[in-house]
N, C-alpha and C. Protein backbone atom coordinates (compact mmCIF):
# COMPACT_ATOMS: atom_id res chain seq x y z
N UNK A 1 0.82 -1.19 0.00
CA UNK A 1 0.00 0.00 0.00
C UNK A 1 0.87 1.26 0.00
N UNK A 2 2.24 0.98 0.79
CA UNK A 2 3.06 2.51 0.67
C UNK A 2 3.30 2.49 -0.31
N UNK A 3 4.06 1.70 -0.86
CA UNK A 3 4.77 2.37 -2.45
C UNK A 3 3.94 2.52 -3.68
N UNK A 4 2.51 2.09 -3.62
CA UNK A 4 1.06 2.27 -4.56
C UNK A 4 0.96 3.50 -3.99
N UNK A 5 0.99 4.37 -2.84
CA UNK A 5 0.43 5.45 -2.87
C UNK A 5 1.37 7.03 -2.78
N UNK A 6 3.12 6.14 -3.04
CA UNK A 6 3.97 7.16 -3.14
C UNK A 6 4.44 6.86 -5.16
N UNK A 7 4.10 5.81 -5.50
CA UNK A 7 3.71 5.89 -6.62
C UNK A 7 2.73 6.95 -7.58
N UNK A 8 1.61 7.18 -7.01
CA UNK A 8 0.32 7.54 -7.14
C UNK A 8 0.94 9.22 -7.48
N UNK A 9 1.34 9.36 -6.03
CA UNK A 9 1.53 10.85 -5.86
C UNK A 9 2.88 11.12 -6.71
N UNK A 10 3.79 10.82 -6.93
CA UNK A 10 4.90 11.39 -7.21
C UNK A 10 5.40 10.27 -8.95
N UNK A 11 4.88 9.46 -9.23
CA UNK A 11 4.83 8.89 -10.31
C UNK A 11 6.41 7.53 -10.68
N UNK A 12 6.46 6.39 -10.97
CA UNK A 12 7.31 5.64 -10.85
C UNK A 12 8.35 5.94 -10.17
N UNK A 13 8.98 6.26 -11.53
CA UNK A 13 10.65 7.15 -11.09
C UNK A 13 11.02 8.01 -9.99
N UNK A 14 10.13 9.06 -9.74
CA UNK A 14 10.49 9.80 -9.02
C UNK A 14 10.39 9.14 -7.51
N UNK A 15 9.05 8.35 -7.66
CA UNK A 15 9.01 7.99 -6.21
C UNK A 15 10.54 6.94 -5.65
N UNK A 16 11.16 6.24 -6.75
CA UNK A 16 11.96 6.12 -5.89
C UNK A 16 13.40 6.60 -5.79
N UNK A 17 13.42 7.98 -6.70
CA UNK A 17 14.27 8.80 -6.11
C UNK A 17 13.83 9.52 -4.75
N UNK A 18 12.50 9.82 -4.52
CA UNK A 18 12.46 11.08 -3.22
C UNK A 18 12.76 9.73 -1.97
N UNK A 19 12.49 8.43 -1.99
CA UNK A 19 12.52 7.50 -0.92
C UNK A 19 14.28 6.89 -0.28
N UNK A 20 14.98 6.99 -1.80
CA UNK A 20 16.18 6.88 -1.59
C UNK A 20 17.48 8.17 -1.27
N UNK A 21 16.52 9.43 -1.46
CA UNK A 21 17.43 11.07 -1.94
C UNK A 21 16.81 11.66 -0.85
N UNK A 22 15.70 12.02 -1.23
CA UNK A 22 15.48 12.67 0.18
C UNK A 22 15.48 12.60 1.92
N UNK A 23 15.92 13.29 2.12
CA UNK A 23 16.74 13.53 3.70
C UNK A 23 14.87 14.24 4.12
N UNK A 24 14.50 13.52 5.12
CA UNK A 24 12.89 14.33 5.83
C UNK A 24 13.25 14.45 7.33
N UNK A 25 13.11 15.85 7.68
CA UNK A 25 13.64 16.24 9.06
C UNK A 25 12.47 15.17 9.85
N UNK A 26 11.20 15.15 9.88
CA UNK A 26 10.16 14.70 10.59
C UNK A 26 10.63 13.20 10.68
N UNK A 27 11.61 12.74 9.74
CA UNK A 27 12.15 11.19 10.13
C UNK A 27 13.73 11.30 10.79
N UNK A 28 13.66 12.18 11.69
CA UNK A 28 15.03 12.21 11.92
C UNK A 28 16.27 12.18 11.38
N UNK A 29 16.30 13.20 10.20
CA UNK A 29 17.43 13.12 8.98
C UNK A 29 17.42 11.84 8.41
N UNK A 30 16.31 10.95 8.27
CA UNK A 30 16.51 9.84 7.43
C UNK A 30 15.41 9.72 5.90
N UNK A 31 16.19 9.14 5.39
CA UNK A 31 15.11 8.95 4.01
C UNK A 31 14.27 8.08 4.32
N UNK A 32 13.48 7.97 3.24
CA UNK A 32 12.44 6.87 3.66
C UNK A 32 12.63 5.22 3.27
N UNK A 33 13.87 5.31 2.78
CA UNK A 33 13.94 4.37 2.60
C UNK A 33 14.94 3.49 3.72
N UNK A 34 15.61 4.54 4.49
CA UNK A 34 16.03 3.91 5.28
C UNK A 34 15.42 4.17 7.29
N UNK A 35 14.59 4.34 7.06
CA UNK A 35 13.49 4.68 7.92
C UNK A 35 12.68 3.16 7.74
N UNK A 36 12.33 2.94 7.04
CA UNK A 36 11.66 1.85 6.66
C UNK A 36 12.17 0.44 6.68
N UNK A 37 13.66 0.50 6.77
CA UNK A 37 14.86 -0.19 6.73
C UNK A 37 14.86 -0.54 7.91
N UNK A 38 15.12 0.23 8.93
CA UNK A 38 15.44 0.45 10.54
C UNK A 38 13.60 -0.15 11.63
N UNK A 39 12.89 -0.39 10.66
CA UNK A 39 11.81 -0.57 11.50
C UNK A 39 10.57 0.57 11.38
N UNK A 40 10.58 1.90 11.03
CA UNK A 40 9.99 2.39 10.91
C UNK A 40 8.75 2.13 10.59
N UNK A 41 7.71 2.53 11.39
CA UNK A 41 5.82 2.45 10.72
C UNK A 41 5.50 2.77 9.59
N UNK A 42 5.69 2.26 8.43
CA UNK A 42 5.39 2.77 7.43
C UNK A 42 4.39 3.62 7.32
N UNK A 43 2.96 3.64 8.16
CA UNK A 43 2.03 5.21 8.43
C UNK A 43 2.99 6.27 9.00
N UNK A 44 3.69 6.35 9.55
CA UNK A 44 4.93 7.77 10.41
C UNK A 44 5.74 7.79 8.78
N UNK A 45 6.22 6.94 8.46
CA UNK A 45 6.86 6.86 7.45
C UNK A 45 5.69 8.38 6.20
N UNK A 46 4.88 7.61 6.06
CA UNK A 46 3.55 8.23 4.77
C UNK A 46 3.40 9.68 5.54
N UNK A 47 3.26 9.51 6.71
CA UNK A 47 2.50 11.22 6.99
C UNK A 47 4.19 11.95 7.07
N UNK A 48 4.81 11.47 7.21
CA UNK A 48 6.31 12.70 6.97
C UNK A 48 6.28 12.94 5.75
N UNK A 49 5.95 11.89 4.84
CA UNK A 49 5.73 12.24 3.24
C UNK A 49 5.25 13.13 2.83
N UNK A 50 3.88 12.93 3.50
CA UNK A 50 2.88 14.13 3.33
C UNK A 50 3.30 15.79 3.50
N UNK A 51 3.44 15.64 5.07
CA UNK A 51 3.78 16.84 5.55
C UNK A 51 4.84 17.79 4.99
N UNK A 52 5.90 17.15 4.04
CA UNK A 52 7.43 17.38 3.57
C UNK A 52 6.66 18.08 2.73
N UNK A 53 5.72 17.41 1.67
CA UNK A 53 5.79 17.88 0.05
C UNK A 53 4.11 18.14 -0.17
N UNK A 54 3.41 18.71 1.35
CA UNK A 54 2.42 19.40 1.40
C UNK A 54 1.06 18.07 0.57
N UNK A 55 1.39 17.05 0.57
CA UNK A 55 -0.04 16.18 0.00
C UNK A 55 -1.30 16.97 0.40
N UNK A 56 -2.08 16.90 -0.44
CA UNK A 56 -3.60 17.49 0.10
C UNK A 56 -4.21 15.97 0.97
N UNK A 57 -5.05 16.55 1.53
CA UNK A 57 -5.63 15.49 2.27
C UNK A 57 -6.24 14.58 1.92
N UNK A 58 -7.13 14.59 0.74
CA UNK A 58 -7.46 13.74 -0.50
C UNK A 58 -6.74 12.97 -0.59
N UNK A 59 -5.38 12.99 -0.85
CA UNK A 59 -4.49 12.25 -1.24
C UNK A 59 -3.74 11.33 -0.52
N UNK A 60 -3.88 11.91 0.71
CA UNK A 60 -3.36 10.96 1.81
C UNK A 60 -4.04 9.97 2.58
């Protein structure tokens, strides 16, 4: 369900550049891919997503 809905929003490719590139303060300087790595909730994981790159609520 995460990567169908960081798919969705940000489109193949990109999604897994922002999961492997992007640094999200709300995950403690970690990407999401290694947030997710370490144990992370993949929901804490999705709403830092959100919150980073402003998702509308619809979307989340």
């Amino acid at each position: 369900m995460f990567w169908e809905r960081m798919t969705t929003l940000f489109g193949e490719g990109y999604a897994d550049s922002v999961a492997k590139d992007q640094v999200l303060s709300t995950l403690g300087g970690r990407t999401v891919n290694k947030a997710l790595a370490e144990g992370e909730d993949a929901k804490k994981v999705w709403r830092a997503v959100c919150e980073t790159f402003n998702v509308p609520e619809s979307l989340r």
